[in-house]
PDB file of N, CA and C in Angstrom:
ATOM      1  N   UNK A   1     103.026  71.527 113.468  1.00  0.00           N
ATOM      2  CA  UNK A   1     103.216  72.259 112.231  1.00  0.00           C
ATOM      3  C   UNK A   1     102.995  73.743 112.469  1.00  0.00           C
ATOM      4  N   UNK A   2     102.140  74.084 113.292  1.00  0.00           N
ATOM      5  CA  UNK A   2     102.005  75.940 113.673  1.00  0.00           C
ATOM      6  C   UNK A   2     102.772  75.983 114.330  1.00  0.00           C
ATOM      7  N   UNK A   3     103.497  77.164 113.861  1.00  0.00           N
ATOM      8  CA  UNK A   3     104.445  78.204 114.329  1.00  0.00           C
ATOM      9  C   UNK A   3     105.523  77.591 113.674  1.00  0.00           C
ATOM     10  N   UNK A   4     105.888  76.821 112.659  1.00  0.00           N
ATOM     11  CA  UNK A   4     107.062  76.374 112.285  1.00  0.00           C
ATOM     12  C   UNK A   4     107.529  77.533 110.762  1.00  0.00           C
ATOM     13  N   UNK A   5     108.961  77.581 111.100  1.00  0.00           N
ATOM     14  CA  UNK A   5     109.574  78.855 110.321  1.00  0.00           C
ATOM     15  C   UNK A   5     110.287  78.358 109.573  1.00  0.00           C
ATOM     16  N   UNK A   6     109.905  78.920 108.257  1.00  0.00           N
ATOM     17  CA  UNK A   6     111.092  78.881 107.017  1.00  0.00           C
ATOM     18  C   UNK A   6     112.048  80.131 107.165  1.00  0.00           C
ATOM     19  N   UNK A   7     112.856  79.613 106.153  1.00  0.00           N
ATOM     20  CA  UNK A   7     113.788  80.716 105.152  1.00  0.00           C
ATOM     21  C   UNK A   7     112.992  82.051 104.753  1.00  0.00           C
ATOM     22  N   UNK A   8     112.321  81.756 103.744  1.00  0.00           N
ATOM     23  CA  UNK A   8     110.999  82.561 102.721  1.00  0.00           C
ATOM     24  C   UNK A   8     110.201  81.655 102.685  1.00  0.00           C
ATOM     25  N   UNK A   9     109.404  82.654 101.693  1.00  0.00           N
ATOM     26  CA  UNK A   9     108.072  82.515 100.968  1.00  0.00           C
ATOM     27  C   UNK A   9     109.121  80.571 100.144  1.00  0.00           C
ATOM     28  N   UNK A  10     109.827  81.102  99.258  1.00  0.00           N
ATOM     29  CA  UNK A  10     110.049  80.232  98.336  1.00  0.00           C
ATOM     30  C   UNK A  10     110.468  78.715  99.431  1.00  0.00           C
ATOM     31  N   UNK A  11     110.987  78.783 100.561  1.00  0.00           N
ATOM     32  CA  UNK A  11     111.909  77.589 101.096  1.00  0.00           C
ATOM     33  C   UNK A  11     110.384  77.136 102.135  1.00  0.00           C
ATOM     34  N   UNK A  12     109.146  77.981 102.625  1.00  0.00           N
ATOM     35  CA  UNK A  12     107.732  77.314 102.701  1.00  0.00           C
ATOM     36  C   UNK A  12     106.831  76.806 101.646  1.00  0.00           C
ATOM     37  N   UNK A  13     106.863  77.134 100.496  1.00  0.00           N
ATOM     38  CA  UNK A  13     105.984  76.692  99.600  1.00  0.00           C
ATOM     39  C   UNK A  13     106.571  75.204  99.310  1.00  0.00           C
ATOM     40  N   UNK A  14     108.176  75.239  99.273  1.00  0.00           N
ATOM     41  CA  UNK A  14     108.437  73.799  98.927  1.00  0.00           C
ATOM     42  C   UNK A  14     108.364  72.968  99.942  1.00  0.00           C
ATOM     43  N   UNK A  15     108.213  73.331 101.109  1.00  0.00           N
ATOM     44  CA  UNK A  15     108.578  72.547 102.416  1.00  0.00           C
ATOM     45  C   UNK A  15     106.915  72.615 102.511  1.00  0.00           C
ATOM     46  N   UNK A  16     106.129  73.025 102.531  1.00  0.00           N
ATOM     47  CA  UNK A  16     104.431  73.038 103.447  1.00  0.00           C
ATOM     48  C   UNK A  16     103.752  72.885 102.288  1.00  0.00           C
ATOM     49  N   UNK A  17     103.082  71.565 102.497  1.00  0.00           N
ATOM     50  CA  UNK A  17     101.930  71.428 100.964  1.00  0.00           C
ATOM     51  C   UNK A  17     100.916  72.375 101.306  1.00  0.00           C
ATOM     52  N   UNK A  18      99.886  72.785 102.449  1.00  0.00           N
ATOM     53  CA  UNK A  18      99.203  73.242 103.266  1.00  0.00           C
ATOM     54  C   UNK A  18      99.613  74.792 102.174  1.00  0.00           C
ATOM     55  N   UNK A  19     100.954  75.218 102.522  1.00  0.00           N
ATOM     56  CA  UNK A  19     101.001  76.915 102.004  1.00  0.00           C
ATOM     57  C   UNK A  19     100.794  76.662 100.582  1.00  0.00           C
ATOM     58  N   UNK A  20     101.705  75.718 100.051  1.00  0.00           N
ATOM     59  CA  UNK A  20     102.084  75.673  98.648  1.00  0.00           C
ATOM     60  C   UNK A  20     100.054  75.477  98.137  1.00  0.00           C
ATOM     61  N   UNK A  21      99.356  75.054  98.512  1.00  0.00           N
ATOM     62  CA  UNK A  21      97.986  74.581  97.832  1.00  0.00           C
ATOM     63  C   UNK A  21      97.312  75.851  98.442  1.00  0.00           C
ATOM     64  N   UNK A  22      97.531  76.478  99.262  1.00  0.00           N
ATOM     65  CA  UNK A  22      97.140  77.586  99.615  1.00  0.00           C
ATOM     66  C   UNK A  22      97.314  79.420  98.625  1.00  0.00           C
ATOM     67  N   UNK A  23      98.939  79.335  98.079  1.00  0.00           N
ATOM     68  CA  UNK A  23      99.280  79.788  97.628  1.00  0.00           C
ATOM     69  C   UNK A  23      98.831  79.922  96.025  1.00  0.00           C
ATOM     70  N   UNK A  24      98.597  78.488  95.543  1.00  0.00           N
ATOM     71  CA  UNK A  24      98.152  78.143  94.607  1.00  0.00           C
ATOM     72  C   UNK A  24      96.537  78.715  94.177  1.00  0.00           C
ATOM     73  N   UNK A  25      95.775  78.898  95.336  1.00  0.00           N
ATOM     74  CA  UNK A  25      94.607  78.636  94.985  1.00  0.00           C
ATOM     75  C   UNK A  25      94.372  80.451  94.694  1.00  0.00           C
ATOM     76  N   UNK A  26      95.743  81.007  94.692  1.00  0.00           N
ATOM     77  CA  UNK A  26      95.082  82.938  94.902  1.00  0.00           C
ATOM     78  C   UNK A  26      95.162  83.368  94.124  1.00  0.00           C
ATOM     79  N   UNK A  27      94.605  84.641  93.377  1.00  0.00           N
ATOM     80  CA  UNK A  27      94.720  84.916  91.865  1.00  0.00           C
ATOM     81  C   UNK A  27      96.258  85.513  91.366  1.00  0.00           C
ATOM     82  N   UNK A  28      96.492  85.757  90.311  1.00  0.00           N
ATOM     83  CA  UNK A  28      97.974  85.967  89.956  1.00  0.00           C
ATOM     84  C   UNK A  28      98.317  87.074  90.641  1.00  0.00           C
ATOM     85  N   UNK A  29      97.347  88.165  90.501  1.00  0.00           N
ATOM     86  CA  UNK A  29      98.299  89.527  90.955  1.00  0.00           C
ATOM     87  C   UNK A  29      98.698  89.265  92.768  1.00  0.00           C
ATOM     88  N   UNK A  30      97.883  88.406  93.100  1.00  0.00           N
ATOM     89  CA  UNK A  30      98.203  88.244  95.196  1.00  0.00           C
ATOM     90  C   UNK A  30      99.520  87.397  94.960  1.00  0.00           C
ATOM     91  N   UNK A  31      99.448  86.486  94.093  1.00  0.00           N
ATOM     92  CA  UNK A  31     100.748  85.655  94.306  1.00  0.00           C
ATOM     93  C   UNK A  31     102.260  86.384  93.607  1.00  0.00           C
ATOM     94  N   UNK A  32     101.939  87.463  92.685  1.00  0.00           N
ATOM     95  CA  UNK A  32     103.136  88.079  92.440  1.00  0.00           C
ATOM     96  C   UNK A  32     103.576  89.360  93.391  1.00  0.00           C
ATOM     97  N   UNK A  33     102.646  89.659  94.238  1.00  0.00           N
ATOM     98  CA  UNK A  33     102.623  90.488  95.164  1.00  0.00           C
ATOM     99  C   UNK A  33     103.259  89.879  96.183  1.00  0.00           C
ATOM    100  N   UNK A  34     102.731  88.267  96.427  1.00  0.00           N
ATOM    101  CA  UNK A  34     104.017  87.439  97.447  1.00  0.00           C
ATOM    102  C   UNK A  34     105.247  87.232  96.901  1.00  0.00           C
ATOM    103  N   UNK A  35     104.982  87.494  96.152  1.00  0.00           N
ATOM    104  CA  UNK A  35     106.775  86.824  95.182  1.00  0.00           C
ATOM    105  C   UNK A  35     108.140  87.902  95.249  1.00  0.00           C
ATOM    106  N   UNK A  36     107.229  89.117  95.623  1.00  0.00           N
ATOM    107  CA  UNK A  36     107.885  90.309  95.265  1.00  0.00           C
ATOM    108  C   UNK A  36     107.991  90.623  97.243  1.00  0.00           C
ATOM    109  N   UNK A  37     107.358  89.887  97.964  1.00  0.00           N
ATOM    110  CA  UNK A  37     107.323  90.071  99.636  1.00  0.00           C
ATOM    111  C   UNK A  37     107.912  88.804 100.014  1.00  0.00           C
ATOM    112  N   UNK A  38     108.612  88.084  99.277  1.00  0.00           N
ATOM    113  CA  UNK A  38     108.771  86.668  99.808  1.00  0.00           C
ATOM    114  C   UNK A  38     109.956  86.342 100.942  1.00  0.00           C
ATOM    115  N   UNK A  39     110.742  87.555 100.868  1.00  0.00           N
ATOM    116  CA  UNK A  39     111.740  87.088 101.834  1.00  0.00           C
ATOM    117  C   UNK A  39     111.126  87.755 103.517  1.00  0.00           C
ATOM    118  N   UNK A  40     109.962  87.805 103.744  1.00  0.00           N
ATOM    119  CA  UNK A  40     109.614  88.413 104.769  1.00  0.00           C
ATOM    120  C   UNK A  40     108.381  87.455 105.182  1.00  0.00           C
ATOM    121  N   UNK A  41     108.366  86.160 104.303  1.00  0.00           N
ATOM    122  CA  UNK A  41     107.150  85.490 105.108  1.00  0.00           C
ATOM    123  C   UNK A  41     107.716  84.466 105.114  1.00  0.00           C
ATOM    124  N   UNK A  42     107.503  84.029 106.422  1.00  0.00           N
ATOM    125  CA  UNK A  42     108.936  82.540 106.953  1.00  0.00           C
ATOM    126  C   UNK A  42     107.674  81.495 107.737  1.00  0.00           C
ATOM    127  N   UNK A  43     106.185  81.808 107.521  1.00  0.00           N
ATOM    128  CA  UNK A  43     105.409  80.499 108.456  1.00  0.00           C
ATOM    129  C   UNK A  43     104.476  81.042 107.224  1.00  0.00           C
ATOM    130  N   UNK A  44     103.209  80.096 107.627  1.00  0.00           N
ATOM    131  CA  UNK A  44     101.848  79.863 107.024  1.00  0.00           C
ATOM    132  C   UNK A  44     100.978  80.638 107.459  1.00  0.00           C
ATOM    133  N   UNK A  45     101.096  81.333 109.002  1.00  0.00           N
ATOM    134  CA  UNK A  45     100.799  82.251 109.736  1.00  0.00           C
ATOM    135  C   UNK A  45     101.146  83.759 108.510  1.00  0.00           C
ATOM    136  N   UNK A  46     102.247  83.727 108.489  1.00  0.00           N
ATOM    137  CA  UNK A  46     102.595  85.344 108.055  1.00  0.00           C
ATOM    138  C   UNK A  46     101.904  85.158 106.758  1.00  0.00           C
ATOM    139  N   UNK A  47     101.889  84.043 105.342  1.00  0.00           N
ATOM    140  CA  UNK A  47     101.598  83.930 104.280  1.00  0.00           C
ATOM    141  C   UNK A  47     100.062  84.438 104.543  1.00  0.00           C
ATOM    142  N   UNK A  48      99.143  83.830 105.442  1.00  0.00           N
ATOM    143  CA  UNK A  48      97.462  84.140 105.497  1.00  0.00           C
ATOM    144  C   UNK A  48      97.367  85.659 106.239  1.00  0.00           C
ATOM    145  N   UNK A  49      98.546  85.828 107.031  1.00  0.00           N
ATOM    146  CA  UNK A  49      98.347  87.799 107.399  1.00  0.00           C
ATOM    147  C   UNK A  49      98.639  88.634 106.084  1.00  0.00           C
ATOM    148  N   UNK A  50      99.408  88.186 104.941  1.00  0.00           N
ATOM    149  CA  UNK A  50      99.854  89.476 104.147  1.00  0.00           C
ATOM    150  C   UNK A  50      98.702  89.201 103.718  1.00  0.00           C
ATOM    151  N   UNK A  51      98.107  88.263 103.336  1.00  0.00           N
ATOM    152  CA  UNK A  51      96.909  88.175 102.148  1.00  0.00           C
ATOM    153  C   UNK A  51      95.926  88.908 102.672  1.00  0.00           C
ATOM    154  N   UNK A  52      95.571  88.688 103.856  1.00  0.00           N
ATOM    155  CA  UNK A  52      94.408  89.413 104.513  1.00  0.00           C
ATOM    156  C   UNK A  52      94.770  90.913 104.632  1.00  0.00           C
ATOM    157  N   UNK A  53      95.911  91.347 104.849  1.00  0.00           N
ATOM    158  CA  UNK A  53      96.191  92.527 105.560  1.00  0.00           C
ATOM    159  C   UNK A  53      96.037  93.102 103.917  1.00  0.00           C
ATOM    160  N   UNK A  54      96.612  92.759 102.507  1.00  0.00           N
ATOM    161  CA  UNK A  54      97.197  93.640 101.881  1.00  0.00           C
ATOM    162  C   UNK A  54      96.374  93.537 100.193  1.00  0.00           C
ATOM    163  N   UNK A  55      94.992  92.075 100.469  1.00  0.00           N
ATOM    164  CA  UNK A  55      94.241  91.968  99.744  1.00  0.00           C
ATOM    165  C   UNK A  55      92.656  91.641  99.728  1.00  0.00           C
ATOM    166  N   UNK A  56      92.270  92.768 100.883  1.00  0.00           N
ATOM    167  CA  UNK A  56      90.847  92.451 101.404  1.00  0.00           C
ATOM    168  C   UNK A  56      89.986  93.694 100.508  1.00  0.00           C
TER     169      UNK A  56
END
């Protein structure tokens, strides 16, 4: 399962329960901040770098 690549944000959340429950668990403004970055995160890897990089 590491290192495996989506489309986006949107074609990993439906494909990886792991991101999708991950994604789920972050407050609204981080997840509309992914929503609005979504065509640039294609693994579970990049989803846990923007969060860290862009909401610490």
């Amino acid at each position: 399962m590491s290192g495996q690549k989506y489309e986006d944000l949107a074609d990993l959340l439906l494909n990886n329960e792991r991101a999708k429950h991950f994604y789920k668990s972050l407050p609204d403004e981080i997840q509309i901040s992914l929503s609005n970055n979504g065509s640039s995160i294609h693994s579970m890897e990049e989803l846990r770098r923007f969060v860290n990089e862009n909401h610490h």
